[in-house]
N, C-alpha and C. Protein backbone atom coordinates (compact mmCIF):
# COMPACT_ATOMS: atom_id res chain seq x y z
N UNK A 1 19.41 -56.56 -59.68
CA UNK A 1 20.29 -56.66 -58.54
C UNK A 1 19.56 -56.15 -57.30
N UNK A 2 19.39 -56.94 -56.23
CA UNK A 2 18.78 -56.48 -55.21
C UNK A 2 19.92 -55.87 -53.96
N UNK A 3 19.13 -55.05 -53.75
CA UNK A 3 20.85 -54.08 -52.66
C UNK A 3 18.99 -53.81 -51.00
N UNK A 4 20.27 -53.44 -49.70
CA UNK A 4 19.11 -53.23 -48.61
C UNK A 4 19.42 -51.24 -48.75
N UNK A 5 18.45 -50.96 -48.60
CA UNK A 5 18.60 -49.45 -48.10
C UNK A 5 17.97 -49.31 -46.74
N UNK A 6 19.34 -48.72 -45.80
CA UNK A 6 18.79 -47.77 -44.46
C UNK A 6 18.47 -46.63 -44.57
N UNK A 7 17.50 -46.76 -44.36
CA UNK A 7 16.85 -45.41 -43.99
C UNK A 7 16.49 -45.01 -42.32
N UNK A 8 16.77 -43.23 -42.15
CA UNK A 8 16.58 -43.12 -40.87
C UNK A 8 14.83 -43.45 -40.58
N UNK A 9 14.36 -43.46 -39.50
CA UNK A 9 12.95 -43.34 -38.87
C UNK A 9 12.44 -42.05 -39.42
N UNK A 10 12.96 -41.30 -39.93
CA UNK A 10 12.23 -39.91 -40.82
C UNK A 10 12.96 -39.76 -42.07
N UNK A 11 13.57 -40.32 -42.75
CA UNK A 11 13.69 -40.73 -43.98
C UNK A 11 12.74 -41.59 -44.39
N UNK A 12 12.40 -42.79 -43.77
CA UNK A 12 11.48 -43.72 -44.33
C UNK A 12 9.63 -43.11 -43.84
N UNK A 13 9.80 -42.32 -42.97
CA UNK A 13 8.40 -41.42 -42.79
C UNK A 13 7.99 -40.68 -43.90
N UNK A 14 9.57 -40.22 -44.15
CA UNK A 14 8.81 -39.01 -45.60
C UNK A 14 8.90 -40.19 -46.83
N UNK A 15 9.65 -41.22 -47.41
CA UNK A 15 9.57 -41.79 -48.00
C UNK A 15 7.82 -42.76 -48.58
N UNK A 16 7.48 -43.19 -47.13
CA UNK A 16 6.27 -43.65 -47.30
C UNK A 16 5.15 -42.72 -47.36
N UNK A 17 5.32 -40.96 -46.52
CA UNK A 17 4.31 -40.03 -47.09
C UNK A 17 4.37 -40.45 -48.74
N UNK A 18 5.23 -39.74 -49.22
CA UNK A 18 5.80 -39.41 -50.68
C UNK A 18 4.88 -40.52 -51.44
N UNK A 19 5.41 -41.66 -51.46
CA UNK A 19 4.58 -43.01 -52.24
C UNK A 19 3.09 -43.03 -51.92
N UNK A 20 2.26 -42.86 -50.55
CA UNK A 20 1.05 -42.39 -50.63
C UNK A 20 0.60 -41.62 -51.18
N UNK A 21 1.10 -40.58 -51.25
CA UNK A 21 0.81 -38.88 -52.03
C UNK A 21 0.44 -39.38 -53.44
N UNK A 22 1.39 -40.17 -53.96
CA UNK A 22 1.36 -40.50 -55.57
C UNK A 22 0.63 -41.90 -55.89
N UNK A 23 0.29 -42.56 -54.63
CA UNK A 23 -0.23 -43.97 -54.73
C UNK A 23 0.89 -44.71 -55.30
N UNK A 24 1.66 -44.53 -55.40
CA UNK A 24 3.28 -45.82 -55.80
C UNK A 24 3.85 -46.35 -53.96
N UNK A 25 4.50 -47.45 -54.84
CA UNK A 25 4.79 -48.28 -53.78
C UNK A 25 6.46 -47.16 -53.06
N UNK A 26 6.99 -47.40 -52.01
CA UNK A 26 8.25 -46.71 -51.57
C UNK A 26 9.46 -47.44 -52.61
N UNK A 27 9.22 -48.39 -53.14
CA UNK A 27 10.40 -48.96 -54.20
C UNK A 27 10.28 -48.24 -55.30
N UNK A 28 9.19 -48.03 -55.26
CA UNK A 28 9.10 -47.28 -57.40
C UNK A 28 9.88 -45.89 -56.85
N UNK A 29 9.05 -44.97 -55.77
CA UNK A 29 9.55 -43.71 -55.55
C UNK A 29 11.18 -43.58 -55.40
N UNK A 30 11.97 -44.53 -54.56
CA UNK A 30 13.33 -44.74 -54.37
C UNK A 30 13.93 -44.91 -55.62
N UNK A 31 13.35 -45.54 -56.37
CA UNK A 31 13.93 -45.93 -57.65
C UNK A 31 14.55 -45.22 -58.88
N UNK A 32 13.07 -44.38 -58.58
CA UNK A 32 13.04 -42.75 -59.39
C UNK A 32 13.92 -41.59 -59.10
N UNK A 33 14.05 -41.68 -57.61
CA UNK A 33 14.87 -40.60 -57.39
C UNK A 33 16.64 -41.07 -57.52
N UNK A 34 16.57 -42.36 -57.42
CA UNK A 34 17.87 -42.75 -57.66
C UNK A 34 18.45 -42.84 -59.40
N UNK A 35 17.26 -43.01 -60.41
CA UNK A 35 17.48 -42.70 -61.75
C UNK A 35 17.81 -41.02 -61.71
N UNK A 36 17.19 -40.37 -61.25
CA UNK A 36 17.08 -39.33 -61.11
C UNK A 36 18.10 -38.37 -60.62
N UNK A 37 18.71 -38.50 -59.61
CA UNK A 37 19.90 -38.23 -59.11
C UNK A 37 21.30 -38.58 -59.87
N UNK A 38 21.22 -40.04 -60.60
CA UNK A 38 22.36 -40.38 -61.32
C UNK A 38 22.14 -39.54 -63.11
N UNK A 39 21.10 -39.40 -63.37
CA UNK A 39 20.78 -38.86 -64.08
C UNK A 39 21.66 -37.38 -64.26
N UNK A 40 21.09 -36.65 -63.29
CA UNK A 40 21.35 -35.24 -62.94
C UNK A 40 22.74 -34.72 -63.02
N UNK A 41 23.52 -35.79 -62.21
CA UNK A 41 24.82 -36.02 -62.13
C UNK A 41 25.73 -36.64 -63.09
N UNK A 42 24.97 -37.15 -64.08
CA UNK A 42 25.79 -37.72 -65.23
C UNK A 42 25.89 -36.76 -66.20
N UNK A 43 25.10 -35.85 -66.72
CA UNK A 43 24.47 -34.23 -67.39
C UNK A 43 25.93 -33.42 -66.82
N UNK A 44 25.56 -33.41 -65.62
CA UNK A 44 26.55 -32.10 -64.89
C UNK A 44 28.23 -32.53 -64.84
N UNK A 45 28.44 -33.91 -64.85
CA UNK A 45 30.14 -34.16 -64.82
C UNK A 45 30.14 -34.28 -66.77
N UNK A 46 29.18 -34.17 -67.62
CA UNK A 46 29.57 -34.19 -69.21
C UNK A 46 29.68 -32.62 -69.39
N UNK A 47 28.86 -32.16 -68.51
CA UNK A 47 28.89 -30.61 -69.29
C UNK A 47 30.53 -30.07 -68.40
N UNK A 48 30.84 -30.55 -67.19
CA UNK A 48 32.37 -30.17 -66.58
C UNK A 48 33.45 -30.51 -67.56
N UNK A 49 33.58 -31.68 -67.89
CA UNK A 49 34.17 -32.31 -68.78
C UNK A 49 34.25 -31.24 -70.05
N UNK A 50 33.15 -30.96 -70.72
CA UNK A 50 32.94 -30.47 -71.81
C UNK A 50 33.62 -28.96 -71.45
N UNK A 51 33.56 -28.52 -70.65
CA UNK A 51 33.92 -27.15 -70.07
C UNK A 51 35.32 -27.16 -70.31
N UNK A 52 35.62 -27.99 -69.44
CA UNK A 52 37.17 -28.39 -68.64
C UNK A 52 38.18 -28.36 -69.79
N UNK A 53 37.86 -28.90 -71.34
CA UNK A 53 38.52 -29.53 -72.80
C UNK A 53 38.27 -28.55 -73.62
N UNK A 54 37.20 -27.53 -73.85
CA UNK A 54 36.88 -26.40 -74.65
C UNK A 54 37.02 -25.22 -73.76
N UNK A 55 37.12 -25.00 -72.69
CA UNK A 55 37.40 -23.52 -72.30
C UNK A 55 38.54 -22.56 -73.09
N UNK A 56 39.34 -23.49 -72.60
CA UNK A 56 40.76 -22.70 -73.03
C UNK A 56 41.35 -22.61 -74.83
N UNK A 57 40.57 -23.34 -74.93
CA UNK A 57 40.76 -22.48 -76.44
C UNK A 57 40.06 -21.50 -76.80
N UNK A 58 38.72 -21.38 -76.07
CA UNK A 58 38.04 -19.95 -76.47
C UNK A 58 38.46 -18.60 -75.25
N UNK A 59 39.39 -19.21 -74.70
CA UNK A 59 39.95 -17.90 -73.46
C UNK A 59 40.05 -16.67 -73.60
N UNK A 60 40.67 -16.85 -75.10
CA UNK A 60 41.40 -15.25 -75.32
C UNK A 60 39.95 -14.62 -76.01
N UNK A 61 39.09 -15.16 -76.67
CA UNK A 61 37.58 -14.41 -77.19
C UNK A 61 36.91 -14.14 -75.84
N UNK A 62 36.31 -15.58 -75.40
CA UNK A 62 35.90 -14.66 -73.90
C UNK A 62 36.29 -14.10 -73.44
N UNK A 63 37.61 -13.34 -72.99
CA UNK A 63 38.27 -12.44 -72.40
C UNK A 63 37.95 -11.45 -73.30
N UNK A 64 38.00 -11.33 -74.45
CA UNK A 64 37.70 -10.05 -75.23
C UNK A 64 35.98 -9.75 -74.93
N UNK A 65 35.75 -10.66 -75.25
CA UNK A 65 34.21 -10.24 -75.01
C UNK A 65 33.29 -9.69 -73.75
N UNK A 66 34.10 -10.28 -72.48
CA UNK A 66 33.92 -9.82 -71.49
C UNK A 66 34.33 -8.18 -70.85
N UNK A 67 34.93 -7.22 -71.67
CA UNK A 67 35.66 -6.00 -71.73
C UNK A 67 34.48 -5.02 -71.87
């Protein structure tokens, strides 16, 4: 699926540093950080989730344990 990305005049400055630095093109680097970001964020709303459904049955131990 092809999508356009705006970038500001110093978004796409550091973008094209970045891809020089590593010799990759600015698509691979965008690409990565966008796996990367959804990545990060998919981890952190399973472990909320996971929190959110098991807390409260261990309430009354953590509360003891925390004493």
């Amino acid at each position: 699926m092809a999508m356009t990305l705006r970038l500001s005049d110093a978004e796409a400055e550091a973008l094209r540093r970045r891809a020089e630095l590593e010799n990759r093109s600015m698509q691979e680097v965008a690409r990565q950080a966008v796996r990367e970001y959804v990545e990060g964020h998919s981890r952190a709303d399973l472990i909320d989730q996971v929190l959110d459904e098991e807390l409260p049955r261990y309430a009354e131990a953590l509360e003891r344990l925390g004493k």
